[in-house]
N, C-alpha and C. Protein backbone atom coordinates (compact mmCIF):
# COMPACT_ATOMS: atom_id res chain seq x y z
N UNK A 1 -56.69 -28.26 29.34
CA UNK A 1 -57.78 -27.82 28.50
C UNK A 1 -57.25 -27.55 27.09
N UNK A 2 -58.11 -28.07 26.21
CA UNK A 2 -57.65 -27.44 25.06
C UNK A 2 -57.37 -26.20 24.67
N UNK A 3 -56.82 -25.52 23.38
CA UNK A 3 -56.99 -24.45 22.95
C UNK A 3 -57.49 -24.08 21.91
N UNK A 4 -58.29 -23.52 21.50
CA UNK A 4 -58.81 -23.16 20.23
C UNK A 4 -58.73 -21.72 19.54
N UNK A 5 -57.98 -21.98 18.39
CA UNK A 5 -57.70 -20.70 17.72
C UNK A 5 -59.35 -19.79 16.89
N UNK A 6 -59.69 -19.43 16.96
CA UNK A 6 -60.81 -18.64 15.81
C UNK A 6 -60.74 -17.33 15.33
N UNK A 7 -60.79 -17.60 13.79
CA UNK A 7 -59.83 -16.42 12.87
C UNK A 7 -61.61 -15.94 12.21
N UNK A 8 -61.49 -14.97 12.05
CA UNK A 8 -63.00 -14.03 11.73
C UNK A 8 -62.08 -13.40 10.78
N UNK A 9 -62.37 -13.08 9.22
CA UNK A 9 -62.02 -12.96 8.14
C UNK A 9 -62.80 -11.33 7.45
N UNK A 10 -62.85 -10.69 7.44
CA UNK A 10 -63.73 -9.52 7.24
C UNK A 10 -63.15 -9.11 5.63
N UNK A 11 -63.54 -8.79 4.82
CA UNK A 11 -62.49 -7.35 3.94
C UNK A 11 -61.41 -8.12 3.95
N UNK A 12 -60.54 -9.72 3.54
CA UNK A 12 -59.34 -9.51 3.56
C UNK A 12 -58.68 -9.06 4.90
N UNK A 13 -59.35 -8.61 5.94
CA UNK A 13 -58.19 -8.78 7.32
C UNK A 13 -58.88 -9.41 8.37
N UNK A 14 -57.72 -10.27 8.87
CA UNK A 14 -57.92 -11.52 9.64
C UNK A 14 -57.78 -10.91 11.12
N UNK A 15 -58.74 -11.67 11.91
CA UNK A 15 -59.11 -11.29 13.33
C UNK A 15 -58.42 -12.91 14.24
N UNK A 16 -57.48 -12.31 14.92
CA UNK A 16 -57.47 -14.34 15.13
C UNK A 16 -57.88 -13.66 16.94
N UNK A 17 -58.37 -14.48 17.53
CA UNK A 17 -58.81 -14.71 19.10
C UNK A 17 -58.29 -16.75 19.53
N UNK A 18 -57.72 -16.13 20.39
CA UNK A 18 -57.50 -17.93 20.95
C UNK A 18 -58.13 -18.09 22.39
N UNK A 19 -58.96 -19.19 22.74
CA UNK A 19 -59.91 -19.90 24.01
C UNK A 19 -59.00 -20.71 24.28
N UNK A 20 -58.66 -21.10 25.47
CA UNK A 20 -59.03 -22.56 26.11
C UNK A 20 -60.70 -22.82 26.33
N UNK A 21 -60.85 -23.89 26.09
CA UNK A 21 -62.36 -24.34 26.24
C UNK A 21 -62.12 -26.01 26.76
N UNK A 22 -63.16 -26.33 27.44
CA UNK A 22 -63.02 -27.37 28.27
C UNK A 22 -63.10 -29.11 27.32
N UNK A 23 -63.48 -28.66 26.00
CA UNK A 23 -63.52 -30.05 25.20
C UNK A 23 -64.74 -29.09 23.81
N UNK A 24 -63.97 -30.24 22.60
CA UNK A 24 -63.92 -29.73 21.00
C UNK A 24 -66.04 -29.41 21.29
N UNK A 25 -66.25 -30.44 21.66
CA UNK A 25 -68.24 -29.91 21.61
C UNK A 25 -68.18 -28.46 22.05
N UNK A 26 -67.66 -27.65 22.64
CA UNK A 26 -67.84 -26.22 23.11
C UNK A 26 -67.45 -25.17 22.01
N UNK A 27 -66.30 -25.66 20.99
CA UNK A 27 -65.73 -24.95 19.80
C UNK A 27 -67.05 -24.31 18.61
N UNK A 28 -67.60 -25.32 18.48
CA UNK A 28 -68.89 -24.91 17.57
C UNK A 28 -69.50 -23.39 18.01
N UNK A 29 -70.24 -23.42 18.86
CA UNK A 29 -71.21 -22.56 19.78
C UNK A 29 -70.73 -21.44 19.33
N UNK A 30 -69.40 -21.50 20.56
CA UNK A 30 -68.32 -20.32 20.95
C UNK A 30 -68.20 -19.92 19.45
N UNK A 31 -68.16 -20.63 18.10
CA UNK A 31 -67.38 -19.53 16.53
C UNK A 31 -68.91 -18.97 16.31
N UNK A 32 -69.94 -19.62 16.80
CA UNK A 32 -71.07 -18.93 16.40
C UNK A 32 -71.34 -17.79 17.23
N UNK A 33 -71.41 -17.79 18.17
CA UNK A 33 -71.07 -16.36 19.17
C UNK A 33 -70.23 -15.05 18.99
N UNK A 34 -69.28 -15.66 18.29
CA UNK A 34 -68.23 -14.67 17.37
C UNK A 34 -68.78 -14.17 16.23
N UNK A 35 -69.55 -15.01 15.43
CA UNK A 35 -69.64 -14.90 14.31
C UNK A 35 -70.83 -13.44 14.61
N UNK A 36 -72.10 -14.18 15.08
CA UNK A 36 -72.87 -13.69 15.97
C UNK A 36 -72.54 -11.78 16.16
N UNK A 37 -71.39 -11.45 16.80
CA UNK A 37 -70.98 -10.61 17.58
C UNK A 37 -70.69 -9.42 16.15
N UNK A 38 -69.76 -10.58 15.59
CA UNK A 38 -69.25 -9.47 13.64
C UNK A 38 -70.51 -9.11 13.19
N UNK A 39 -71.39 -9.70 13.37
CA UNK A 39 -72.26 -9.25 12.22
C UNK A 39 -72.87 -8.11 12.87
N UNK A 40 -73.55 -8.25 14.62
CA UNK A 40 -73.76 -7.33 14.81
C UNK A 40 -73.24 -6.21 15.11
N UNK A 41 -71.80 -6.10 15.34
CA UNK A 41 -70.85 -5.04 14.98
C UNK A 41 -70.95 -3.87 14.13
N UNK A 42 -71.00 -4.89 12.89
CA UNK A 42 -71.49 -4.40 11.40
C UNK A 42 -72.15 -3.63 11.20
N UNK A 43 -73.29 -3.52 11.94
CA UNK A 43 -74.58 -3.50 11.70
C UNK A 43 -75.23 -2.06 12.02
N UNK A 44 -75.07 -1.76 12.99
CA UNK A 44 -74.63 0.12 12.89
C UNK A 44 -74.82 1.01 11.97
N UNK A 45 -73.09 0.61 11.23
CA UNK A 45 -72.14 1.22 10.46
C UNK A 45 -73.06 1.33 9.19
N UNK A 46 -73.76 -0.16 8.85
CA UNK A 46 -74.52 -0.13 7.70
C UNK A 46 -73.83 -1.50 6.71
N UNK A 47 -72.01 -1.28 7.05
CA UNK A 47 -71.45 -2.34 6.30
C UNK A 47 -72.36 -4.33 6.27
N UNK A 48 -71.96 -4.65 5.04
CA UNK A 48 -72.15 -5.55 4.65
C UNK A 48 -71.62 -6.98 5.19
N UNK A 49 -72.25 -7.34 6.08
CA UNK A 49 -70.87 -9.04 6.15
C UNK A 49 -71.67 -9.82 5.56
N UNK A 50 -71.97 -10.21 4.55
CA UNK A 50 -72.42 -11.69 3.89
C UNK A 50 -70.52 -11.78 3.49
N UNK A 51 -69.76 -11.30 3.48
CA UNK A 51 -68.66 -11.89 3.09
C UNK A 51 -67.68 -12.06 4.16
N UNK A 52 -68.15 -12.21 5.78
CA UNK A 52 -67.56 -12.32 6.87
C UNK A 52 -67.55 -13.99 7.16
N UNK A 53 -66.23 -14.37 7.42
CA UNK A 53 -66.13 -15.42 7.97
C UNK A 53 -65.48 -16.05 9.21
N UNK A 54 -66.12 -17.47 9.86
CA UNK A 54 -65.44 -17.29 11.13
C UNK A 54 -64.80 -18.91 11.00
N UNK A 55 -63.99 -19.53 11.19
CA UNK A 55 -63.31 -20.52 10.80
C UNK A 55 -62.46 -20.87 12.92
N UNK A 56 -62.89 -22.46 12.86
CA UNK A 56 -62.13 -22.42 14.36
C UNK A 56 -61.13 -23.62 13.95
């Protein structure tokens, strides 16, 4: 299986998480699910992510 690294970027500090996933069509989804997850994290607190990024 592959592996896929995905780094979530907040403020200048980097979040890295690594998958195996069964083939590259599954990589997309899965950074949006992440991405997905930061923002609602965020979201609470009150903080801002329009400057959050998720890169796979």
């Amino acid at each position: 299986m592959p592996k896929f690294r995905f780094e979530t970027v907040e403020f200048g500090q980097t979040t890295t998480f690594e998958e195996d996933l069964s083939g590259a069509d599954l990589a997309s989804p899965r950074a949006i699910e992440r991405a997905h997850a930061a923002l609602i994290a965020g979201a609470p607190a009150g903080v801002d992510q329009s400057g959050s990024i998720t890169k796979v």
